[in-house]
Protein backbone atom coordinates (compact mmCIF):
# COMPACT_ATOMS: atom_id res chain seq x y z
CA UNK A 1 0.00 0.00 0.00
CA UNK A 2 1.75 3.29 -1.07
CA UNK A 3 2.05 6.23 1.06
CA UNK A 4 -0.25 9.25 2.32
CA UNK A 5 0.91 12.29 2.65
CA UNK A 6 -1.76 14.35 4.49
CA UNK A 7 -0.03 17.68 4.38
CA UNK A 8 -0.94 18.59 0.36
CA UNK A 9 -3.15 15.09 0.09
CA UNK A 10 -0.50 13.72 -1.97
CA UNK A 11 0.59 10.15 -2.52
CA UNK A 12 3.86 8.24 -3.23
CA UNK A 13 4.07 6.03 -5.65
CA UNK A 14 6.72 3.00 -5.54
CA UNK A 15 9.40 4.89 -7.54
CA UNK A 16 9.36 7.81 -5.35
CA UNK A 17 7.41 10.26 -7.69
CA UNK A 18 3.76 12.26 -6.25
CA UNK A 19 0.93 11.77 -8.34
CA UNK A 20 -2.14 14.02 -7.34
CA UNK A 21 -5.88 12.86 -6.97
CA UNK A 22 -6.64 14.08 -10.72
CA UNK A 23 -3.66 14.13 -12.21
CA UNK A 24 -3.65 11.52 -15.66
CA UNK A 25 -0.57 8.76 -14.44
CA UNK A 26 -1.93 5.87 -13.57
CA UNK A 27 0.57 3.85 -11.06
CA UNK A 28 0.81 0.29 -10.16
CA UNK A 29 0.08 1.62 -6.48
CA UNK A 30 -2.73 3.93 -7.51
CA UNK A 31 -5.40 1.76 -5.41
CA UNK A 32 -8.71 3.33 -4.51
CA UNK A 33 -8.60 2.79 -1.13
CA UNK A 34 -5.77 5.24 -0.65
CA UNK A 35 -7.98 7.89 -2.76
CA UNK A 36 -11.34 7.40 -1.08
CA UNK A 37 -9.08 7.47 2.36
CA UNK A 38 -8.04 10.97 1.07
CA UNK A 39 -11.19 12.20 0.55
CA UNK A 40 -12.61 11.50 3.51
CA UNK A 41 -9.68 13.07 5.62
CA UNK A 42 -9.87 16.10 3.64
CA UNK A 43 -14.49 15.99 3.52
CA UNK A 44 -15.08 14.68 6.52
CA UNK A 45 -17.46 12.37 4.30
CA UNK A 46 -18.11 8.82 4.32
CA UNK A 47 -17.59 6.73 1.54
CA UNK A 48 -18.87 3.63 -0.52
CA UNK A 49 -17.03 2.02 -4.11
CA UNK A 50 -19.27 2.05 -7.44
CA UNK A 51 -18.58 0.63 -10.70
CA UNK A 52 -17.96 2.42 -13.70
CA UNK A 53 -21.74 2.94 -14.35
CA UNK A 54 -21.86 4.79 -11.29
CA UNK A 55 -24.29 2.03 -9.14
CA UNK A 56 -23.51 1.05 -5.85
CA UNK A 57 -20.85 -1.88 -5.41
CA UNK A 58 -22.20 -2.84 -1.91
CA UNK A 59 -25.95 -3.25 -0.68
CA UNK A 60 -27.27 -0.90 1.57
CA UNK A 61 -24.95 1.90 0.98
CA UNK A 62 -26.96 4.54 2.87
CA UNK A 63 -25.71 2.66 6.01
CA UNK A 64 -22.88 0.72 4.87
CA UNK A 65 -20.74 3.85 3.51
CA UNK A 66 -17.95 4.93 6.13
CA UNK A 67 -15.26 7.13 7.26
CA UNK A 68 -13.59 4.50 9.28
CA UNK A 69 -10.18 3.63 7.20
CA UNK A 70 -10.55 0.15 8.16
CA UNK A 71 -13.76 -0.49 6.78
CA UNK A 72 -13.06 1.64 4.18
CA UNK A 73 -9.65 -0.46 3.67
CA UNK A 74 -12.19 -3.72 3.54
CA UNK A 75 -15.00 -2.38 1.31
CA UNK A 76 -12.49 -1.30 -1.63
CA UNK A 77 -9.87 -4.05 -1.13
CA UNK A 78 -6.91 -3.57 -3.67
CA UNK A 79 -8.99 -2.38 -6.21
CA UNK A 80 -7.89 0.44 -8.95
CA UNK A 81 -9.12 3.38 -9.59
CA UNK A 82 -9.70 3.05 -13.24
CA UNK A 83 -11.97 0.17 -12.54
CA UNK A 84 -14.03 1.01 -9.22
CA UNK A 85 -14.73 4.52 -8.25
CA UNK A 86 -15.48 6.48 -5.22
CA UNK A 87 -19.15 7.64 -3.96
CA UNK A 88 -19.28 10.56 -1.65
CA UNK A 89 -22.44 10.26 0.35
CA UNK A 90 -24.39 13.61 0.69
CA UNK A 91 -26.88 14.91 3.10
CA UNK A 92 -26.60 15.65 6.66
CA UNK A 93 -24.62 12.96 7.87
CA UNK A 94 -21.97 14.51 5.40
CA UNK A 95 -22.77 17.78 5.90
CA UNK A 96 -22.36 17.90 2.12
CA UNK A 97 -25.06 18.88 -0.38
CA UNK A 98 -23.89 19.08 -4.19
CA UNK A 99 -25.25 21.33 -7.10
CA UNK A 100 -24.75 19.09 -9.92
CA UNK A 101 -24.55 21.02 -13.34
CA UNK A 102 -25.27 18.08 -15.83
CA UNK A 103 -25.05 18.36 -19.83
CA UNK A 104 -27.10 16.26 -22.24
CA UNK A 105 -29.82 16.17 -24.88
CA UNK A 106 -32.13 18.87 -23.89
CA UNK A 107 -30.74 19.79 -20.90
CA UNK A 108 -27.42 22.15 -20.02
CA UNK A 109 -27.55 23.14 -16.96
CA UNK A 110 -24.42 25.89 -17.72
CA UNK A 111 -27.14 28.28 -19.13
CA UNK A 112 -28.76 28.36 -15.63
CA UNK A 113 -25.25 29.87 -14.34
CA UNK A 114 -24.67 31.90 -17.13
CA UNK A 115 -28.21 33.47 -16.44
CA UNK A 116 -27.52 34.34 -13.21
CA UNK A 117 -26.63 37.82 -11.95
CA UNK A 118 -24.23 36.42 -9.24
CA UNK A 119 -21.55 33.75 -9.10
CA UNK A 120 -21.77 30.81 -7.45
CA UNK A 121 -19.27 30.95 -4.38
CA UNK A 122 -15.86 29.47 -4.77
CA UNK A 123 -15.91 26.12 -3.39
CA UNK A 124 -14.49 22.67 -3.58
CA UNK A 125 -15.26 22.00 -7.47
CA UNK A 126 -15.30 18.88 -9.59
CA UNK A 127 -15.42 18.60 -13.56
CA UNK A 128 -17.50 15.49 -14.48
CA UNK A 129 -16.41 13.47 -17.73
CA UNK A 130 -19.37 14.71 -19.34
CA UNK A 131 -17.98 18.32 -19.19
CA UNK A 132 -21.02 18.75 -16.38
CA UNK A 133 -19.72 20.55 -12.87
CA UNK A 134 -19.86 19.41 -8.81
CA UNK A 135 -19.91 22.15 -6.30
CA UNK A 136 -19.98 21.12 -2.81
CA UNK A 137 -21.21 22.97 -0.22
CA UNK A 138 -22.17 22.70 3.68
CA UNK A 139 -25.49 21.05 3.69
CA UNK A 140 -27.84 23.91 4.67
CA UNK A 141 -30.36 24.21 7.80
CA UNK A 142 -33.52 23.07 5.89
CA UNK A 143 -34.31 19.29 4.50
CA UNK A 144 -32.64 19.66 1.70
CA UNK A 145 -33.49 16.58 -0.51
CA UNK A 146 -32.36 15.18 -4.35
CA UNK A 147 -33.91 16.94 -7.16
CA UNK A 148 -33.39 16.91 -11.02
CA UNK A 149 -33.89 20.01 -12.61
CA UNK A 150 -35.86 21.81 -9.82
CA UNK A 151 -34.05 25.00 -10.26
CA UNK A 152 -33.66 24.77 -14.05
CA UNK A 153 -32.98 22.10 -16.58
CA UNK A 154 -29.74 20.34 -16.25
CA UNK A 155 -29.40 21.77 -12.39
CA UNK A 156 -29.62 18.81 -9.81
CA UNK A 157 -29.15 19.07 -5.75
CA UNK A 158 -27.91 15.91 -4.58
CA UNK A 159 -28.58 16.28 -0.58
CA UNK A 160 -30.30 14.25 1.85
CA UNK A 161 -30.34 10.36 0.92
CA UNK A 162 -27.96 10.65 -2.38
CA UNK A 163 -24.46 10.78 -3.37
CA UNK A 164 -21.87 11.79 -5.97
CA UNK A 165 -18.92 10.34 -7.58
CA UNK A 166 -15.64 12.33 -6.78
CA UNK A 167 -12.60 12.29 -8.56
CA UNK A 168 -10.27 10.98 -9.49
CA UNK A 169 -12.70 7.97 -10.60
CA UNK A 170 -13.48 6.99 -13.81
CA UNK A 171 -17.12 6.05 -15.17
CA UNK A 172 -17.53 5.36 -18.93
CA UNK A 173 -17.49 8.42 -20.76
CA UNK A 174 -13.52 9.26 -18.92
CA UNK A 175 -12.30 10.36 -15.56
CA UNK A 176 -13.67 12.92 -12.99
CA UNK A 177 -11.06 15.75 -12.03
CA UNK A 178 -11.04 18.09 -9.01
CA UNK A 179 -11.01 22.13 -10.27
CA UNK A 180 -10.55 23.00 -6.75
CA UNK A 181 -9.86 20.35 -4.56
CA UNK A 182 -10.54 19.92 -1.35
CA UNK A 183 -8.72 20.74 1.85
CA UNK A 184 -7.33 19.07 4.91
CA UNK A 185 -10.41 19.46 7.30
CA UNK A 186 -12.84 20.50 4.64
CA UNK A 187 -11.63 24.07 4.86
CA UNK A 188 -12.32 25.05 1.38
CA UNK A 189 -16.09 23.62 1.36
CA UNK A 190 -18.05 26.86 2.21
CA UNK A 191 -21.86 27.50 3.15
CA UNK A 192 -24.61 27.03 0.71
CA UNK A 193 -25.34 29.76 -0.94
CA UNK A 194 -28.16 31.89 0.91
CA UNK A 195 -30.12 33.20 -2.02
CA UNK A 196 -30.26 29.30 -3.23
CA UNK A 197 -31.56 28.41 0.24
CA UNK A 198 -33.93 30.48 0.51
CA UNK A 199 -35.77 29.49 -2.94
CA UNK A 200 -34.94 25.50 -2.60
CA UNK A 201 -36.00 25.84 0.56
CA UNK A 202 -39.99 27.15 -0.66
CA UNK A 203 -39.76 24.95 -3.42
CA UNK A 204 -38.92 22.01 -1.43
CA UNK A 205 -41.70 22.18 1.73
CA UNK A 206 -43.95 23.02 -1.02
CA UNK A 207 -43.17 20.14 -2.71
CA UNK A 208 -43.03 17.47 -0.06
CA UNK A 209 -46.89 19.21 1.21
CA UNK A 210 -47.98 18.14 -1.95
CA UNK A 211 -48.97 21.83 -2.80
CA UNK A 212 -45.84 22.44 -5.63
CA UNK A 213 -46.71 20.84 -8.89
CA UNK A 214 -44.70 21.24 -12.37
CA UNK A 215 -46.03 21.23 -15.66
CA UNK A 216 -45.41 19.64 -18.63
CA UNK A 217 -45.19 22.61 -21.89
CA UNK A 218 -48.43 20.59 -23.14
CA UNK A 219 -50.82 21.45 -20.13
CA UNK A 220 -49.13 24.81 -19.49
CA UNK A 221 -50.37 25.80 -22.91
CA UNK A 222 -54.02 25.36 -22.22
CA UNK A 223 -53.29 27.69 -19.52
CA UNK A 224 -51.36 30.37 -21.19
CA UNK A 225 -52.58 30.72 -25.19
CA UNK A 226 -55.99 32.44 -24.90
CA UNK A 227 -56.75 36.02 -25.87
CA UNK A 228 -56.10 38.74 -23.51
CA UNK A 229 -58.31 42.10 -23.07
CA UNK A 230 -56.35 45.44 -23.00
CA UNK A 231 -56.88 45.81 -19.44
CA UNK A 232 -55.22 42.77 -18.22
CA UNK A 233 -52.53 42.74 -20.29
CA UNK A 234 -49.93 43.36 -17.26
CA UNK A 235 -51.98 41.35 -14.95
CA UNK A 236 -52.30 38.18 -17.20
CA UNK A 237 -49.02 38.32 -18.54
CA UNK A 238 -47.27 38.22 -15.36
CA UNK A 239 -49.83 35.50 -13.69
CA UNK A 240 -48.78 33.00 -17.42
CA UNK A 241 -44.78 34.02 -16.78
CA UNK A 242 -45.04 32.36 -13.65
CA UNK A 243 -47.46 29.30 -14.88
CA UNK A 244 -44.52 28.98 -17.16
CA UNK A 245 -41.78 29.28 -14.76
CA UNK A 246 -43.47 25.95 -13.40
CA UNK A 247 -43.14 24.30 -16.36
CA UNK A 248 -40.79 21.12 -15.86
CA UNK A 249 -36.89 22.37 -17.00
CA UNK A 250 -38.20 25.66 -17.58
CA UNK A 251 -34.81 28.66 -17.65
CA UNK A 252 -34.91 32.23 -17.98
CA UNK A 253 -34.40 32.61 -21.41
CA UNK A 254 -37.31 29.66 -22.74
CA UNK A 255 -39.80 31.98 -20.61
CA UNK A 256 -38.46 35.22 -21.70
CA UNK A 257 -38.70 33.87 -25.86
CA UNK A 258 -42.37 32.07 -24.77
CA UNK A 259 -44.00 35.35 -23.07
CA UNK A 260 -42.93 37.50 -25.85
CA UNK A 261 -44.65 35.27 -28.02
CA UNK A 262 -47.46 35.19 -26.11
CA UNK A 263 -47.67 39.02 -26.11
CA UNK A 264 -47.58 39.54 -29.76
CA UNK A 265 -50.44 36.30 -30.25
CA UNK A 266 -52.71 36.81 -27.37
CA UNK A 267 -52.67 40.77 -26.77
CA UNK A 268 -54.87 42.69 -30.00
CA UNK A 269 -52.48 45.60 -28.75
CA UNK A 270 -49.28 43.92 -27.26
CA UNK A 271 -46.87 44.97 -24.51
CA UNK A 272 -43.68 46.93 -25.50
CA UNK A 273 -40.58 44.26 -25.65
CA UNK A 274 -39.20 46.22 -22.75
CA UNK A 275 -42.48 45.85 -20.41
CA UNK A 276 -42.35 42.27 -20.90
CA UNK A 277 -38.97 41.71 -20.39
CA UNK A 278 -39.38 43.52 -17.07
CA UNK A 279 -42.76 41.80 -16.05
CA UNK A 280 -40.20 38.06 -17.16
CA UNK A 281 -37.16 39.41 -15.10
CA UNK A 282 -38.97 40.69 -11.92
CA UNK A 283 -41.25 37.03 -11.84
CA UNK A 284 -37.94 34.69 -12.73
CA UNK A 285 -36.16 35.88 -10.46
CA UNK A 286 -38.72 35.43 -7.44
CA UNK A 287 -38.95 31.75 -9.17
CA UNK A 288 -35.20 30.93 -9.63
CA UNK A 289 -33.38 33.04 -6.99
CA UNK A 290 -31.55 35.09 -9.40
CA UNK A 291 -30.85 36.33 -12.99
């Protein structure tokens, strides 16, 4: 078993040399024991190996993940870490929650960041093969649970009762790779973000009361396509921006495109571009917690 150096979460190899957690040489001593190990030193996380499709290698995980390195020494065996990766359980246990910006057909969650009128803080970052992003962040002092695309398409919150795989482990599109690592003592993970918070946070008891519904675009449109009198036209277009900011994967710019063109079909004397791009700014930003 090679070396750990704790200081700059190094490791020895046999021939002397330091590989980092995400750099590309692969060693005969690169086992993912020593990596998951690391992590959980520097996260204070616990820790469970997955294969290369990213399911669970052990039953149970929830309770069977650890922190202790024996266990953790027994659960990943010799093992490589091309071939069996590393899961990072989230939640409170962890005091971890992840915002997981995910890229795919119909779905890229980097729009939702580039729409924003802030910056998500600097925090311990990961770049997923996919070209997708993990920030972690101290779980916050709500129930934050797992959601897919609850803040905007390609956005997902792995919290309470999920988990993420961390570099340096592979799955099969390529290998995951820290941006900003993490710390000795989790020092660089900082709080979630409080603007976030506070809109997960309405979204999510709303949710779980069984009061928050999304749409899909085909029911939303019996909802926002009729005709609109003169003197509603403020009124009704702001009550159909948010109907559509509740349409599932909705971001700023679909609604901003779809209530312009329901301005100039539904309104015999349509809004001015500028009114309606106020009436989508002011309502988006209530539903997504920023612009």
């Amino acid at each position: 078993m090679e070396a750990i150096v704790l200081a700059g979460f190094e490791r020895m190899s046999s021939n002397g040399s330091m590989t980092g957690w995400g750099g590309a040489e692969m060693g005969e001593t690169d086992f993912t024991a020593d990596a998951a190990i690391d992590l959980v030193l520097a996260m204070a996380c616990c820790v469970f190996p997955v294969r290369r499709d990213k399911t669970p290698m052990v039953t149970d995980w929830p309770h069977r993940a650890s922190n202790n390195p024996v266990e953790i020494e027994r659960m990943f065996g010799d093992s490589r870490i091309d071939k069996v990766g590393i899961a990072i359980v989230t939640g409170k246990g962890s005091n971890l929650a992840v915002i997981d910006i995910d890229t795919g057909p119909g779905k890229d969650g980097r729009l939702w960041l580039s729409n924003l009128d802030r910056e998500l803080p600097s925090t311990v970052t990961s770049e997923t093969p996919s070209g997708g992003r993990h920030h972690f962040f101290r779980f916050p002092n709500f129930d934050l649970r797992n959601s897919a695309s609850l803040i905007a398409a390609g956005v997902d919150i792995r919290a309470e009762g999920g988990y993420v795989v961390a570099a340096p482990s592979y799955n099969l599109k390529g290998q995951y790779r820290w941006l900003i690592a993490p710390e000795k003592g989790g020092q660089s993970i900082v709080a979630f973000p409080d603007w976030l918070s506070a809109r997960l946070e309405r979204r999510t008891l709303n949710f779980h009361g069984g009061q928050y519904r999304f749409l899909s675009w085909e029911r939303a449109q019996r909802q926002v396509m009729a005709p609109i009198s003169e003197g509603t036209r403020n009124q009704e277009l702001t009550r159909r921006c948010g109907i559509l900011c509740k349409v599932q994967g909705a971001t700023f710019d679909w609604v901003r495109t779809t209530l312009h063109e329901i301005n100039a079909r539904c309104c015999n004397l349509p809004l001015s571009p500028r009114e309606v791009d106020t009436i989508t700014r002011s309502i988006c930003k209530r539903e997504f917690g920023g612009l």
